[in-house]
Protein backbone atom coordinates (compact mmCIF):
# COMPACT_ATOMS: atom_id res chain seq x y z
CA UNK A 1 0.00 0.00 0.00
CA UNK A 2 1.34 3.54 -1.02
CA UNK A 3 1.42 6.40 1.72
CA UNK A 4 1.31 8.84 -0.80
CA UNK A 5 -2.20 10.11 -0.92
CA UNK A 6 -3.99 12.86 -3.19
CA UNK A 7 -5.00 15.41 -0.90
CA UNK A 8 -1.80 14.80 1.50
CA UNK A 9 0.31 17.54 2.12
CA UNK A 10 3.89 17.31 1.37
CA UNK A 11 7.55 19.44 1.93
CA UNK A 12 10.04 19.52 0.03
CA UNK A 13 13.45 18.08 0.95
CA UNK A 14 15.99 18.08 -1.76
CA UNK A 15 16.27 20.93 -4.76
CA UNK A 16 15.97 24.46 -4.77
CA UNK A 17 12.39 24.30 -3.40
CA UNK A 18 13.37 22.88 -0.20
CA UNK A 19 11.46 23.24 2.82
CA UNK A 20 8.32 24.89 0.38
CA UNK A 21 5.50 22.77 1.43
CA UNK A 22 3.04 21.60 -1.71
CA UNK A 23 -0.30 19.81 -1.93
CA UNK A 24 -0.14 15.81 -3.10
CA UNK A 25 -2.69 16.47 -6.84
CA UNK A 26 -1.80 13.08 -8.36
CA UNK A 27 0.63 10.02 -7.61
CA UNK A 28 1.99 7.32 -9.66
CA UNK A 29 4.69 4.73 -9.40
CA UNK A 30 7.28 7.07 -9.10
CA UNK A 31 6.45 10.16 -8.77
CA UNK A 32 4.15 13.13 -6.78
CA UNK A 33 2.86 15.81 -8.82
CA UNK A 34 2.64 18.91 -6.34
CA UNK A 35 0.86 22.20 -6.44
CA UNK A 36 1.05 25.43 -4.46
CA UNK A 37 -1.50 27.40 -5.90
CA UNK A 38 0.36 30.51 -7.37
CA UNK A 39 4.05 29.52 -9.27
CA UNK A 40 2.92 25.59 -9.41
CA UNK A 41 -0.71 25.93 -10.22
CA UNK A 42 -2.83 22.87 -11.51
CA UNK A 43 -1.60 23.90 -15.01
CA UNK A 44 1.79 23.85 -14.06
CA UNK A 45 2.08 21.02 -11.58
CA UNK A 46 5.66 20.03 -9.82
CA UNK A 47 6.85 16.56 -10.71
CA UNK A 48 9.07 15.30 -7.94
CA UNK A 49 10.48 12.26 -7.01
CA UNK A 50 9.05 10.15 -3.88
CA UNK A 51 11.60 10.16 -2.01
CA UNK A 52 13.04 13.86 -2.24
CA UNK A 53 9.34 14.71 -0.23
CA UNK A 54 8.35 14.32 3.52
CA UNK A 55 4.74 13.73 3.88
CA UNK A 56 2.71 15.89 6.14
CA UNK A 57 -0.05 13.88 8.02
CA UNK A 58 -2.75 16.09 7.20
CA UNK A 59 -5.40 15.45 4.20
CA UNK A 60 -7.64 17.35 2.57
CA UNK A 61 -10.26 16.90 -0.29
CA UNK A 62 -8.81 17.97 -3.32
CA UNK A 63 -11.55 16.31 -6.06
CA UNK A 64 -12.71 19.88 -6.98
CA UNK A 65 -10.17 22.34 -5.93
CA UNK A 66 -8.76 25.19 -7.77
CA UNK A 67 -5.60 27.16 -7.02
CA UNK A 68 -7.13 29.70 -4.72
CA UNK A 69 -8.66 26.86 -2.77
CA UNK A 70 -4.71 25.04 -2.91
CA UNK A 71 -3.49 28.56 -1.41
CA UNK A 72 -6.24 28.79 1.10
CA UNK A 73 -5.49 25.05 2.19
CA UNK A 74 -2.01 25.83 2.54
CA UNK A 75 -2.36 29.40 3.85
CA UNK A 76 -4.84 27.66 7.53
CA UNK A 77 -2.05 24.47 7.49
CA UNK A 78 0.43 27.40 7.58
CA UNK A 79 -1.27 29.34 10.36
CA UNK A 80 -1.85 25.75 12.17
CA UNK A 81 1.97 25.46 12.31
CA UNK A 82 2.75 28.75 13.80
CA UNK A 83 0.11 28.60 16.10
CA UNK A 84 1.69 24.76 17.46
CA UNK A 85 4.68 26.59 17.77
CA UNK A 86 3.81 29.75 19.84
CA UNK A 87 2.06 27.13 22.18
CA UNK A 88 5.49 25.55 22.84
CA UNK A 89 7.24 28.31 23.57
């Protein structure tokens, strides 16, 4: 069974993208295609290798989605994060 899920949201660990964090559109054998809403939009989507991405637990529905809905997603997952980290501090 693949952990690599449509939906999933992923960061980037090798290239010049790295740390950018990207939402899983499609998978095959190989590879993830990514998008971020504005420079990779769903016309444009990021083809990266499995294993140069770290999977974020955290899935969304992405059946009908555009780009401002990717942005949005990633835009509350964003404020998420830096609202987990103010709480450890």
């Amino acid at each position: 069974m693949d952990r690599y899920k449509a939906g999933m949201l992923a960061r980037s660990k090798a290239g010049h993208d790295t740390g950018k964090v990207y939402v899983i559109i499609e998978v095959d054998d190989t590879y993830i295609y990514l998008a971020d809403g504005s420079i990779r939009t769903l016309e444009h989507l990021k083809k990266k290798k499995k294993k140069h991405v770290q999977i974020i637990l955290k899935e969304y529905d992405v059946a009908a989605v555009d780009d401002t809905a990717i942005k949005r997603i990633l835009k509350e997952w964003s404020m998420e994060e830096r609202e987990r980290c103010q709480k450890l501090t």
